[in-house]
Protein backbone atom coordinates (compact mmCIF):
# COMPACT_ATOMS: atom_id res chain seq x y z
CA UNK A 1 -11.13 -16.20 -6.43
CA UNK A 2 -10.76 -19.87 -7.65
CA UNK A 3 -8.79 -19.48 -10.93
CA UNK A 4 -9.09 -23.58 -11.44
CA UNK A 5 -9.02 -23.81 -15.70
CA UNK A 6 -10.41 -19.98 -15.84
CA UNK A 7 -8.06 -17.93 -18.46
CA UNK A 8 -7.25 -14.53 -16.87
CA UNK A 9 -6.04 -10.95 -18.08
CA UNK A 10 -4.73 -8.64 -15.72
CA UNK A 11 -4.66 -5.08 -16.86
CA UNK A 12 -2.17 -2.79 -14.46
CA UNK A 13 -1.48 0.75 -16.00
CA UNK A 14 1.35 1.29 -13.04
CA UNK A 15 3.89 -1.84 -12.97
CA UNK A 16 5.55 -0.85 -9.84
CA UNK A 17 5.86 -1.01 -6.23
CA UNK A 18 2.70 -2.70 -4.65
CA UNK A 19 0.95 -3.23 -8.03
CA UNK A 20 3.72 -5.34 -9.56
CA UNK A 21 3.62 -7.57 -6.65
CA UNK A 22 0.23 -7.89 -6.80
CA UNK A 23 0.08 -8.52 -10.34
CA UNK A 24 3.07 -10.88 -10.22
CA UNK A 25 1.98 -13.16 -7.35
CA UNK A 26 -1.57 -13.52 -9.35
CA UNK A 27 0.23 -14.53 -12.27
CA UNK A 28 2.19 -17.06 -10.37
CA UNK A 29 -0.88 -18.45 -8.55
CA UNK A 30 -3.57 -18.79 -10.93
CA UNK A 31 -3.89 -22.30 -12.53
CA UNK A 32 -5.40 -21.62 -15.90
CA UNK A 33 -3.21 -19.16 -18.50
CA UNK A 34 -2.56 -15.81 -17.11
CA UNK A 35 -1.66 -12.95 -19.18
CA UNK A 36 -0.50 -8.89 -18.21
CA UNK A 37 -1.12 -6.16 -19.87
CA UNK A 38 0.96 -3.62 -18.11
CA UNK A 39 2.71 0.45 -18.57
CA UNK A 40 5.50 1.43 -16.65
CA UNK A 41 4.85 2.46 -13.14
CA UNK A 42 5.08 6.41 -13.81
CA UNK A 43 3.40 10.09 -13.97
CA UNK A 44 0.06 8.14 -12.78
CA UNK A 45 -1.91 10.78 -13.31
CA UNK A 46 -0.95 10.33 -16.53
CA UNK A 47 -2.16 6.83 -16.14
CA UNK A 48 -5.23 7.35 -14.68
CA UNK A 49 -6.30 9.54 -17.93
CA UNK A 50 -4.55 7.67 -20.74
CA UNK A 51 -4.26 4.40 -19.93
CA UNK A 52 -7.40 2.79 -20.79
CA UNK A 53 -6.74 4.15 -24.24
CA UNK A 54 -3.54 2.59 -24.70
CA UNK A 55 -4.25 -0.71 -22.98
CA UNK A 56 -7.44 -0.77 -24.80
CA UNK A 57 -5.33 -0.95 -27.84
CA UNK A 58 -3.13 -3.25 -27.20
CA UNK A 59 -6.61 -6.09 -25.94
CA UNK A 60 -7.90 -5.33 -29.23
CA UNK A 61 -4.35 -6.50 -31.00
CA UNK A 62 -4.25 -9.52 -28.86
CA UNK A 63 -6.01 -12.31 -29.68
CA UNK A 64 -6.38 -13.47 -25.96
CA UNK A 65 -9.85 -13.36 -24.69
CA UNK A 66 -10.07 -13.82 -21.03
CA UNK A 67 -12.70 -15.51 -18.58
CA UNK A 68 -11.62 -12.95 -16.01
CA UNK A 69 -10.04 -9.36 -16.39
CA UNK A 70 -9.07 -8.51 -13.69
CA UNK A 71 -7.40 -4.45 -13.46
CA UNK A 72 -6.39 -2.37 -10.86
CA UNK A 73 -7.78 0.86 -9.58
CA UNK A 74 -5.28 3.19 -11.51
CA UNK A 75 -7.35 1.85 -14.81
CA UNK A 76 -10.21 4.37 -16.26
CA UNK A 77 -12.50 0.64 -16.11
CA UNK A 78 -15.37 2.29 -17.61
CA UNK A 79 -13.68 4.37 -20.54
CA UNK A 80 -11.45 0.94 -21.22
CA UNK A 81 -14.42 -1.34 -21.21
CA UNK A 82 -15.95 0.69 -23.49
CA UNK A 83 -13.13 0.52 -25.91
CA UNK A 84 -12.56 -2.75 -26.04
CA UNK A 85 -16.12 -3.54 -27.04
CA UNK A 86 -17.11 -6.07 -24.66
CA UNK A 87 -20.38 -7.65 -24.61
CA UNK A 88 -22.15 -8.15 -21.09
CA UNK A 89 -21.12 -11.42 -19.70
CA UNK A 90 -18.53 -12.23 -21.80
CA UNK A 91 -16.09 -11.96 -19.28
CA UNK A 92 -15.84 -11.33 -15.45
CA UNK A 93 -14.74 -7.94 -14.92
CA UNK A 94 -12.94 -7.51 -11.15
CA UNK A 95 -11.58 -4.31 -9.98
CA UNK A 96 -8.77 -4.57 -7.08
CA UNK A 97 -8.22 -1.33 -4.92
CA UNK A 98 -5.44 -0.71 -4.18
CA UNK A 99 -6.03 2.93 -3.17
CA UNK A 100 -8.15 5.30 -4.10
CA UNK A 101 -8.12 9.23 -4.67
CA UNK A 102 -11.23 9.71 -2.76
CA UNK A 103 -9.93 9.68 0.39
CA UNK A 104 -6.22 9.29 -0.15
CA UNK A 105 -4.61 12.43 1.63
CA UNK A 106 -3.17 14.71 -1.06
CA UNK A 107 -0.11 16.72 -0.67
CA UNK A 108 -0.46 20.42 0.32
CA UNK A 109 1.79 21.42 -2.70
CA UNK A 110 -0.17 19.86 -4.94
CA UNK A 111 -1.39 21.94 -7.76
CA UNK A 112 -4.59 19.88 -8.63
CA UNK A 113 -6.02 21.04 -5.51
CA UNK A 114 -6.40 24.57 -6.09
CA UNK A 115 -7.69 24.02 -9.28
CA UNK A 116 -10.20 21.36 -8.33
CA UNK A 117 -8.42 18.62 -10.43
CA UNK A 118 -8.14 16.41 -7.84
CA UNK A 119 -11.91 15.53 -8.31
CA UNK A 120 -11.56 13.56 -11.66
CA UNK A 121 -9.24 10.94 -10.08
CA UNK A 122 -12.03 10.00 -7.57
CA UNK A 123 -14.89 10.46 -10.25
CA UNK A 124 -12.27 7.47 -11.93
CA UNK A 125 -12.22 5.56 -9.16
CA UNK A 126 -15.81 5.37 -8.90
CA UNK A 127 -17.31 4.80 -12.40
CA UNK A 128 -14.67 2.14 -12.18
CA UNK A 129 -16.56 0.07 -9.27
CA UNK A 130 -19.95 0.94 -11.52
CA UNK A 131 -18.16 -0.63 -14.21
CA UNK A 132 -17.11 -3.42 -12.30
CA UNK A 133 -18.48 -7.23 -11.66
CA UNK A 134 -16.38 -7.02 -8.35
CA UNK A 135 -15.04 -5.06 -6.33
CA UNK A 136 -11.98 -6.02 -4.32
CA UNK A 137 -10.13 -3.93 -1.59
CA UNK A 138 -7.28 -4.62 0.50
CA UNK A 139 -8.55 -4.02 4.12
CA UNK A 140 -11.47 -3.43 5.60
CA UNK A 141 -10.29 -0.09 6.42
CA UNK A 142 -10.28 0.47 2.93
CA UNK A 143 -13.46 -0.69 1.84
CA UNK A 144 -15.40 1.44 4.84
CA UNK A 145 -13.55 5.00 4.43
CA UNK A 146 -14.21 5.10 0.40
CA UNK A 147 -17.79 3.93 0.99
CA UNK A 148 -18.07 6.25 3.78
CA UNK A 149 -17.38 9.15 2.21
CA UNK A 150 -18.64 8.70 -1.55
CA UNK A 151 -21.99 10.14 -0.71
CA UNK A 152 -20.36 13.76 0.76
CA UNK A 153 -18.20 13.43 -2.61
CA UNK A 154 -21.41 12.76 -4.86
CA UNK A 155 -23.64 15.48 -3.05
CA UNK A 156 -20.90 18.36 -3.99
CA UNK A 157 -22.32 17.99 -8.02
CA UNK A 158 -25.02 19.71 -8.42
CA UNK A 159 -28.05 17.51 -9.48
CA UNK A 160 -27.95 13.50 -10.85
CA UNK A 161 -25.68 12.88 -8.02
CA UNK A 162 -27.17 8.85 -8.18
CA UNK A 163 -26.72 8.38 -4.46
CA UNK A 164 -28.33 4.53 -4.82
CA UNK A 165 -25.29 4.01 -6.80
CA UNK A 166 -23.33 3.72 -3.26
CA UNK A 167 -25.39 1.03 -2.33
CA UNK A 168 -24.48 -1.35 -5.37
CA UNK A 169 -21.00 -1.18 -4.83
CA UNK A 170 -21.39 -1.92 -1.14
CA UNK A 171 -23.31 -5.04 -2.73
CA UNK A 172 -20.30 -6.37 -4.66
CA UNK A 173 -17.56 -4.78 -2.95
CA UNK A 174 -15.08 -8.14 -1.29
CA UNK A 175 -12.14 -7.71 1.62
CA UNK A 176 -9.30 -9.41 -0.65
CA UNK A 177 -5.95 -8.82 1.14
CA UNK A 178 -2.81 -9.14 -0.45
CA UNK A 179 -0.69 -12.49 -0.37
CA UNK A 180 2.58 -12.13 0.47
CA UNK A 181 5.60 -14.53 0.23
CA UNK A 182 6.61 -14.59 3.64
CA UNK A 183 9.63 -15.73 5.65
CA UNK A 184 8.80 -15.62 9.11
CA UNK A 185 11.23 -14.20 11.69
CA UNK A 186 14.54 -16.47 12.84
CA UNK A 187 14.87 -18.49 15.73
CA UNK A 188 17.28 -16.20 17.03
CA UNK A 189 16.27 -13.93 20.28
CA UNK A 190 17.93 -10.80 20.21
CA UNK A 191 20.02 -9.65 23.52
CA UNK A 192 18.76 -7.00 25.64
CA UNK A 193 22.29 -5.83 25.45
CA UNK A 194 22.44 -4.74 21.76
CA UNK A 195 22.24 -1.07 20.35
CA UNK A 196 18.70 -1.52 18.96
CA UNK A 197 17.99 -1.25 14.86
CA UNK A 198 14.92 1.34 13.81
CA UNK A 199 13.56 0.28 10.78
CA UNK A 200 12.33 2.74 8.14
CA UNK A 201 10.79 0.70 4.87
CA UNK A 202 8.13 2.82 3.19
CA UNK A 203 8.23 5.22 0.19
CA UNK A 204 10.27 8.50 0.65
CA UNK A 205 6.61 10.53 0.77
CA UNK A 206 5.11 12.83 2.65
CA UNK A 207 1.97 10.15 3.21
CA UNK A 208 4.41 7.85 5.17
CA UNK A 209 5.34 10.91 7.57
CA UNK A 210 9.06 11.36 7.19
CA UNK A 211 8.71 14.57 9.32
CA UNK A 212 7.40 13.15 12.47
CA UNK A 213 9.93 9.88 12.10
CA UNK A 214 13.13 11.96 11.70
CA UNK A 215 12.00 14.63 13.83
CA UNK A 216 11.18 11.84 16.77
CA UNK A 217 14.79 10.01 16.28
CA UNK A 218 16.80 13.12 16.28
CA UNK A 219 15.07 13.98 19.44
CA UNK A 220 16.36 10.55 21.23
CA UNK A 221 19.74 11.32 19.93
CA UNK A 222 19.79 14.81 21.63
CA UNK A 223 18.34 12.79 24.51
CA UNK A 224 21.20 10.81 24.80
CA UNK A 225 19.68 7.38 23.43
CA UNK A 226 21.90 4.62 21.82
CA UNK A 227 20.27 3.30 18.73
CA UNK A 228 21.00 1.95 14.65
CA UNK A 229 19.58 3.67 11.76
CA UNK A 230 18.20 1.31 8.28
CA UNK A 231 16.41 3.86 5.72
CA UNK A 232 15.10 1.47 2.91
CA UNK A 233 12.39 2.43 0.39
CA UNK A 234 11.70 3.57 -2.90
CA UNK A 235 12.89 7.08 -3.09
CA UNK A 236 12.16 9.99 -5.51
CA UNK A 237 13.30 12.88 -7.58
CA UNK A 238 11.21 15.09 -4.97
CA UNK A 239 11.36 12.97 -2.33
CA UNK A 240 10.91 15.28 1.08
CA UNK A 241 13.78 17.50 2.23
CA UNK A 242 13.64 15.65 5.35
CA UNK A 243 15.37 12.94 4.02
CA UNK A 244 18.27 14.69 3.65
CA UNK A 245 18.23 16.84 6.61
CA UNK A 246 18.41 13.20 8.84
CA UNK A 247 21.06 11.83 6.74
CA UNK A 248 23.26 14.51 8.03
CA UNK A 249 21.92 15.03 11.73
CA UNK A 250 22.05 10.85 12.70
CA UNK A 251 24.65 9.93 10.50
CA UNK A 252 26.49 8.63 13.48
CA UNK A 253 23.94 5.82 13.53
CA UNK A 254 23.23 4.99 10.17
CA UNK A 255 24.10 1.50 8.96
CA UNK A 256 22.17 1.83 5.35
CA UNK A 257 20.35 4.37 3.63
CA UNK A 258 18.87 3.90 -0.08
CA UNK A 259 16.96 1.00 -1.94
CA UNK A 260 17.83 -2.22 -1.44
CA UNK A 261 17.75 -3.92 -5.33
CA UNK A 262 18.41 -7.48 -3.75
CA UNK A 263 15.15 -8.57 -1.74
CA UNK A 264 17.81 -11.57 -0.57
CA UNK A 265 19.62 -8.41 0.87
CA UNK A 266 16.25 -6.78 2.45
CA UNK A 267 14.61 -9.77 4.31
CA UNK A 268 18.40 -9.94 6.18
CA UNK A 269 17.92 -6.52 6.98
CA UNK A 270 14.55 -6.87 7.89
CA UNK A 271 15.65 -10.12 10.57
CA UNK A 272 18.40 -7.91 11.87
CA UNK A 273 15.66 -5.18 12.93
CA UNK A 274 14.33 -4.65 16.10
CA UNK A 275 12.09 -2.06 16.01
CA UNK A 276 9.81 -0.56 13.27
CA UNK A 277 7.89 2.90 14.06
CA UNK A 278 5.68 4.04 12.00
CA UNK A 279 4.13 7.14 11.24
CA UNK A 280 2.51 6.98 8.33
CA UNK A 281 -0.87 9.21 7.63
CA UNK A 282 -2.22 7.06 4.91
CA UNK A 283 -1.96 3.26 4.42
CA UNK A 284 -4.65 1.03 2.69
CA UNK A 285 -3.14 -2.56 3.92
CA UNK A 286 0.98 -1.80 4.25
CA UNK A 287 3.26 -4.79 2.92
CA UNK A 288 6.11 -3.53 4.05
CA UNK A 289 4.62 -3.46 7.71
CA UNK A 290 3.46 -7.42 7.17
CA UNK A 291 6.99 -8.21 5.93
CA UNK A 292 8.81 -6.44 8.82
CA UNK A 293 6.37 -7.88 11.38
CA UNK A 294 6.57 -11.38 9.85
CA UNK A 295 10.19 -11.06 9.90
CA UNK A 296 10.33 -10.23 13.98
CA UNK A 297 10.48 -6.96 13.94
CA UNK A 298 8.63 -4.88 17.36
CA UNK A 299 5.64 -2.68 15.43
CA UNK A 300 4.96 0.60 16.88
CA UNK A 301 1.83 1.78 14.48
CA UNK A 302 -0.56 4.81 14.91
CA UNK A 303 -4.07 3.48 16.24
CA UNK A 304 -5.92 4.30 12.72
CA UNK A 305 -5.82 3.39 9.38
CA UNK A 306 -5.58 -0.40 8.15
CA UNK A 307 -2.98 -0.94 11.74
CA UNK A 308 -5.80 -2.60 13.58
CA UNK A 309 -6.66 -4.95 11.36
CA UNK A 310 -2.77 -5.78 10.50
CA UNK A 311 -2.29 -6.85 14.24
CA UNK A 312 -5.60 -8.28 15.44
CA UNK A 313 -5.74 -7.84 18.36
CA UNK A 314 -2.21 -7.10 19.01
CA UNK A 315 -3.62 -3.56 20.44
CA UNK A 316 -0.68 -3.66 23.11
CA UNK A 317 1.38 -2.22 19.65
CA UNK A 318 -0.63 0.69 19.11
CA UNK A 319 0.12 4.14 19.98
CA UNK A 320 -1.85 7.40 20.16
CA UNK A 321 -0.18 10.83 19.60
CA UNK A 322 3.18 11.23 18.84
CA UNK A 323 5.67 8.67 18.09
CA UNK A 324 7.78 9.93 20.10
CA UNK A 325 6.44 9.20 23.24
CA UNK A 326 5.68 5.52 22.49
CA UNK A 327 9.39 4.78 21.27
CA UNK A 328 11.31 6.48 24.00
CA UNK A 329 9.16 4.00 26.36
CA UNK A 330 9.85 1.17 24.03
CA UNK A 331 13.95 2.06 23.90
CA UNK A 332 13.48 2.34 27.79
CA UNK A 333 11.96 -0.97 28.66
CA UNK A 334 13.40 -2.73 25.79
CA UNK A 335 10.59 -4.15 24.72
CA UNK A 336 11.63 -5.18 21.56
CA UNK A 337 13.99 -7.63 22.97
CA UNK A 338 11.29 -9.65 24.44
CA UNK A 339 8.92 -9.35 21.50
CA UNK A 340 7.06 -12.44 20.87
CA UNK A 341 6.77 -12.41 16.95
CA UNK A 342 3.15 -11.75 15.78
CA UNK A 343 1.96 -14.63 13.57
CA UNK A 344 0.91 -13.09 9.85
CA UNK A 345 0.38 -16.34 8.36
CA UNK A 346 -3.22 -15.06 6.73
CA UNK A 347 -1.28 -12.60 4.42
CA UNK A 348 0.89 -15.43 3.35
CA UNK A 349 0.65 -17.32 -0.06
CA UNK A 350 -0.57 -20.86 0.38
């Protein structure tokens, strides 16, 4: 996207997380006058209904009136659009995906599943790219899976299901990654000698795969292995049990559990790391995987998802199956003390 003198208004119901520092880092690259129009990052279901209402209100009070609005996928694009009374053309309407409820894996406890609710945050998602100028999505990955599957998800309505429809967003759908500010790994190598540091740096969610993680290092420690514990992430009222449960059973390794509120504090931890395994059953692109890889830390990711793509061609840090199995090798050969740090340069801001 050249911004060059192009004003721009980006419209994020959810400030938080992965959508702040998206919205952020625009802000601070685009040349021309930037504006945000944001809610707090919470209840976004909540979001994904009301928000256009609200943020509607608040373009309408404004007297800004952007070349490009650009909004993220927790917006209702269509329903907003249509409240803000905006005439075709007069401004370049991009949508950025950073997920979507199509074929984001929902949690079993869930509610909205049983009662078929769970359908209205993908029919969102997709009047939203209708609505749209643009589509951006983070990975490849990304972009396939939803277009993949929205003609299964169309077909389930009963008539009018506008299958062509799939075929114009394919037409303006772009691979955008995110930009991150990176700080590359230090010119430090590690001896082969020290008790190794396992990195966990995702949300405390089932999605990420707590389970299998804990469940996989409580199994080395029975097995006799030496190793550090860092638990980082954002971390919930209703945050998995699991959590918990590992605090107590590998306490005897853990060196820091709990958000880090200084990101000075979190790129040190990330450069003291050694190893990062991940277990994670959805991901879309995974920032916290490009940070800890840019920072030197040995990847261990599933072979699925958006993990390819992170490591091209790095397949030598993929596993099938279990965790388990790949880190006990890893811990046994050491091979994160001869890792070769993994240039992510092409994520970085220019």
């Amino acid at each position: 996207m050249n911004s060059s003198d192009l004003t721009l208004l980006i419209v994020e119901p959810f400030m938080r997380g992965s959508h702040a520092l998206w919205a952020e880092g625009m802000v601070n690259r685009w040349q021309g006058k930037a504006v945000i129009h944001s809610l707090p990052g919470r209840h976004w279901k909540w979001r994904m209904y009301g928000a256009a209402i609200t943020l509607a209100e608040r373009y309408k009070k404004d007297e800004f009136r952007p070349d490009v609005i650009l909004c993220s996928d927790m917006l209702d694009l269509a329903t907003y659009l249509g409240l803000i009374g905006r005439e075709k053309g007069e401004s370049r309407i991009i949508l950025y995906m950073h997920e979507n409820q199509l074929t984001y894996p929902w949690s079993a406890a869930d509610r909205d599943l049983d009662s078929g609710r769970n359908r209205h945050y993908a029919f969102t998602n997709y009047t939203s790219c209708l609505a749209a100028d643009e589509v951006h999505f983070n990975s490849r990955y990304h972009m396939i899976s939803f277009l993949n599957a929205l003609p299964e998800f169309l077909n389930a309505f009963p008539d009018h299901q506008e299958l062509k429809n799939v075929d114009r967003i394919a037409r303006k759908s772009i691979i955008s990654p995110i930009l991150l500010n990176l700080h590359g790994p230090l010119s430090i190598s590690k001896a082969r000698d020290r008790t190794p540091l396992i990195l966990w740096n995702h949300r405390w969610e089932y999605d990420k795969g707590p389970d299998e993680f804990f469940e996989a290092l409580i199994a080395l420690k029975h097995a006799g292995f030496n190793f550090r514990l860092a638990v980082t992430g954002e971390s919930y009222q209703k945050s998995p049990p699991c959590f918990d449960i590992a605090k107590d059973a590998l306490m005897d390794h853990i060196i820091h559990w709990g958000y880090m509120g200084s990101r000075e504090a979190y790129i040190a931890l990330l450069r003291e790391a050694d190893i990062l395994p991940v277990t994670s059953i959805q991901d879309f692109f995974g920032i916290s995987i490009v940070e800890a890889i840019d920072a030197g830390v040995y990847p261990m990711l599933p072979d699925r998802l958006s993990y390819p793509e992170l490591l091209e061609g790095n397949d030598g840090h993929l596993y099938q199956g279990r965790m388990l199995t790949a880190l006990r090798a890893c811990m046994e050969s050491k091979a994160w003390a001869d890792f070769k740090p993994i240039d992510m340069k092409r994520f970085a801001v220019a």
